[in-house]
C-alpha atoms as a PDB file:
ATOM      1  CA  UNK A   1      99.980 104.777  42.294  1.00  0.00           C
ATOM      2  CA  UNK A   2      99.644 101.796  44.405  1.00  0.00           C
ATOM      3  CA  UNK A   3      96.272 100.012  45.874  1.00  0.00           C
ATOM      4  CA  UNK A   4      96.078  99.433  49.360  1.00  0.00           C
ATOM      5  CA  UNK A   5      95.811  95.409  48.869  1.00  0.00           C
ATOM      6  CA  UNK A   6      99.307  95.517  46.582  1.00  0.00           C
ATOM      7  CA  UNK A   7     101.227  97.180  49.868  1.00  0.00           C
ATOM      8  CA  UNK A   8      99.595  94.979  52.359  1.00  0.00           C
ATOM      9  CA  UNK A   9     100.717  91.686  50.096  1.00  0.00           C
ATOM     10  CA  UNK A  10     104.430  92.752  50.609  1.00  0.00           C
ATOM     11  CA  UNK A  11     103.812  93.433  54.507  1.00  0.00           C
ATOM     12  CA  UNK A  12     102.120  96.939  55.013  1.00  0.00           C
ATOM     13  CA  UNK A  13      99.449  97.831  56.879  1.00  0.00           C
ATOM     14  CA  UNK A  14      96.659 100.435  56.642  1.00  0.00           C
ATOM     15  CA  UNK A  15      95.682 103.286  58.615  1.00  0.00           C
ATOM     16  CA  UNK A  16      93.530 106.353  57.840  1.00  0.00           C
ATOM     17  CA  UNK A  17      91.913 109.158  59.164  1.00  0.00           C
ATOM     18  CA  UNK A  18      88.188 108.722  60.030  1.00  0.00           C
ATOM     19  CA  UNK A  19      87.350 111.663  57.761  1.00  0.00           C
ATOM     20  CA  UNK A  20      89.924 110.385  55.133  1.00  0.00           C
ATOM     21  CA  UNK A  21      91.986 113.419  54.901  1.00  0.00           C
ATOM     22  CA  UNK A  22      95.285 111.337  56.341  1.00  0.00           C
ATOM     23  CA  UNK A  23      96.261 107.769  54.265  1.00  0.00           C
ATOM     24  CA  UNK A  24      98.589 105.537  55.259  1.00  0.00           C
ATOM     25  CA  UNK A  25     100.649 101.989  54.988  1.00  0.00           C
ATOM     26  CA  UNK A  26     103.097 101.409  57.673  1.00  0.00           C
ATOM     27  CA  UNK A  27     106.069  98.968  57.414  1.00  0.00           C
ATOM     28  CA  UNK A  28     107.512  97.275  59.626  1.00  0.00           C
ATOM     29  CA  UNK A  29     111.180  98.377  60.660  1.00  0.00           C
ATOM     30  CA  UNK A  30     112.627  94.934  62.029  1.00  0.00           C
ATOM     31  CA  UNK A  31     110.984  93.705  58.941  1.00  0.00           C
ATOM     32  CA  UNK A  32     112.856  95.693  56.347  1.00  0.00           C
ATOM     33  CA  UNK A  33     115.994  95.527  58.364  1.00  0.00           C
ATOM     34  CA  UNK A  34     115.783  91.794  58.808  1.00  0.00           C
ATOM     35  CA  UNK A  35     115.686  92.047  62.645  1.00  0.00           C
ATOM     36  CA  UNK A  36     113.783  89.307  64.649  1.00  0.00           C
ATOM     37  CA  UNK A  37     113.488  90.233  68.584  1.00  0.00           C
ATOM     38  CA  UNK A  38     111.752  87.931  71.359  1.00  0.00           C
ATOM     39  CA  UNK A  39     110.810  89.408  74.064  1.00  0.00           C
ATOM     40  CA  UNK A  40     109.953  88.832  77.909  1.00  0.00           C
ATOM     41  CA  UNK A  41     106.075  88.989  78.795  1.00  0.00           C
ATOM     42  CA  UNK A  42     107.105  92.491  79.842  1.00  0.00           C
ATOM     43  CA  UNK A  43     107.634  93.554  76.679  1.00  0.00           C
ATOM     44  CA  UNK A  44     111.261  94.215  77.108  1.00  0.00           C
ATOM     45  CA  UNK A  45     113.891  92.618  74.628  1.00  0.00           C
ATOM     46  CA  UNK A  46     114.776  88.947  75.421  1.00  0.00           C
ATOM     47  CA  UNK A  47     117.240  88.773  72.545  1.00  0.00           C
ATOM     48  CA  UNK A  48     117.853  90.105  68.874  1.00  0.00           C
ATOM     49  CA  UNK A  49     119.165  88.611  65.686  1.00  0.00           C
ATOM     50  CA  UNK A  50     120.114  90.690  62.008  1.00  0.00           C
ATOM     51  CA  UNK A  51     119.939  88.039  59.226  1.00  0.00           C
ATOM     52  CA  UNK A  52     120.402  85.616  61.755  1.00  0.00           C
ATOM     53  CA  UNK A  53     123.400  87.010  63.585  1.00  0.00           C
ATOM     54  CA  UNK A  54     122.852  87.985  67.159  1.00  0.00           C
ATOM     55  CA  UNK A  55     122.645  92.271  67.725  1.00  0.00           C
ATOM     56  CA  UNK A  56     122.162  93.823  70.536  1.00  0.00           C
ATOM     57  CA  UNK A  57     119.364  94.465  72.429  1.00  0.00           C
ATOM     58  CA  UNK A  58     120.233  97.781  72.781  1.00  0.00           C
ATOM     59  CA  UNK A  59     120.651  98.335  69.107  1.00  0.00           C
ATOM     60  CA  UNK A  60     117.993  95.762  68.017  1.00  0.00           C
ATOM     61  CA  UNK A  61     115.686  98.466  70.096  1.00  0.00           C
ATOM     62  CA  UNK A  62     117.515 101.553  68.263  1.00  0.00           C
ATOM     63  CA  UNK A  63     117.072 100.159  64.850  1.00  0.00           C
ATOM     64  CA  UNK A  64     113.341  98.862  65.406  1.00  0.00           C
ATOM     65  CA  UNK A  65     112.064 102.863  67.297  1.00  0.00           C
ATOM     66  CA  UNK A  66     109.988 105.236  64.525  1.00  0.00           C
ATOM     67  CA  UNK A  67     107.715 104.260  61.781  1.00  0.00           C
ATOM     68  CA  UNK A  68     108.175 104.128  57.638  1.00  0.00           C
ATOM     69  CA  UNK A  69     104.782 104.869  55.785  1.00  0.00           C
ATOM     70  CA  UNK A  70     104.094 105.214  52.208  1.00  0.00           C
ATOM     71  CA  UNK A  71     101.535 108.129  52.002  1.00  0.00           C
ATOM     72  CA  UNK A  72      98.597 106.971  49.344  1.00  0.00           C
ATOM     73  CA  UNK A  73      97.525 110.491  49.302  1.00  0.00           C
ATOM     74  CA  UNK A  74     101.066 111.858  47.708  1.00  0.00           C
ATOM     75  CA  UNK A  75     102.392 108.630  46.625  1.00  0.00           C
ATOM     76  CA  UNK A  76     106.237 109.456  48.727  1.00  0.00           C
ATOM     77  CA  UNK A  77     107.478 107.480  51.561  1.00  0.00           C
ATOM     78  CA  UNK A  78     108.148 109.324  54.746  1.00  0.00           C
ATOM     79  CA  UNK A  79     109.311 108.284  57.908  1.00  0.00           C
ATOM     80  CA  UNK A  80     110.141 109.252  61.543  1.00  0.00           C
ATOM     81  CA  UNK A  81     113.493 107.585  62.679  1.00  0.00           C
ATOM     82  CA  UNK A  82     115.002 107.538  65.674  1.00  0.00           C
ATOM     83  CA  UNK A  83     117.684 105.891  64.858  1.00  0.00           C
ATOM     84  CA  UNK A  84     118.743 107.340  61.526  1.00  0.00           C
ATOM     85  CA  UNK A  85     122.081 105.367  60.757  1.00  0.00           C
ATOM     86  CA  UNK A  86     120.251 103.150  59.057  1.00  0.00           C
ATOM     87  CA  UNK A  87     117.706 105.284  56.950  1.00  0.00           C
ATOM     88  CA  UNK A  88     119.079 104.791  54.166  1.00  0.00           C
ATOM     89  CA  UNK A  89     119.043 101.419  54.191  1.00  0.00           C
ATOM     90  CA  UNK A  90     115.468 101.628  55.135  1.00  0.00           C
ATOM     91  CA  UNK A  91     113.833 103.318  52.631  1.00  0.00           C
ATOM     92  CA  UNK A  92     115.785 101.492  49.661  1.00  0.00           C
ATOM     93  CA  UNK A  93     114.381  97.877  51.334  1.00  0.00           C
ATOM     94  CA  UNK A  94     111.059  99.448  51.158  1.00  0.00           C
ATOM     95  CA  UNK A  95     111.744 100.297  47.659  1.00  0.00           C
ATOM     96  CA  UNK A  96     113.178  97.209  46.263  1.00  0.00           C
ATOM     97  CA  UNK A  97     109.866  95.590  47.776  1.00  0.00           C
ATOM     98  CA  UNK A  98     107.629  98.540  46.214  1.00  0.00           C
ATOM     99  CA  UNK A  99     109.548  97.469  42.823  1.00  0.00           C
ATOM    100  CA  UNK A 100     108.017  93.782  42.813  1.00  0.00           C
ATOM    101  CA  UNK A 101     104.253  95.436  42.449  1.00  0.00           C
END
């Protein structure tokens, strides 16, 4: 099982119940995909890269909408995509990072 400090060193971050029945570390999509977005003060999408090729906004929003959490009560990763093209992808960047611990 991992600690809590070993998933935040390789960009998680914690949440968890107050009565500690729920434990979670959260990734970051446009991390794991390798998407960078700036944005307007608004919030909205300014312009998207992939590895450093321009995406679109559009799909920069697609592939960045859901969460990816590895559950430290169960030890599996779960996630809620909305976007699920690239799941797959996903989950096995979040594993190659969860193989450096």
């Amino acid at each position: 099982m991992y600690q809590v400090e070993q998933l935040k060193g390789i960009g998680g971050s914690e949440w968890k119940t107050a009565d500690g029945r729920k434990h979670r570390v959260y990734f970051s999509l446009a991390d794991l995909l390798g998407v960078e977005i700036d944005t307007y003060k608004t919030g909205n999408i300014a312009s998207a890269t992939r590895h450093s090729k321009p995406i679109s906004n559009s799909l920069a929003g697609k592939m960045t909408t859901g969460k990816i959490w590895l559950d430290m009560t169960d030890g599996k990763i779960w996630s809620q995509l909305d976007f699920n093209s690239y799941k797959d992808e996903i989950v096995e960047a979040l594993r190659e990072r969860l193989a450096t611990i």
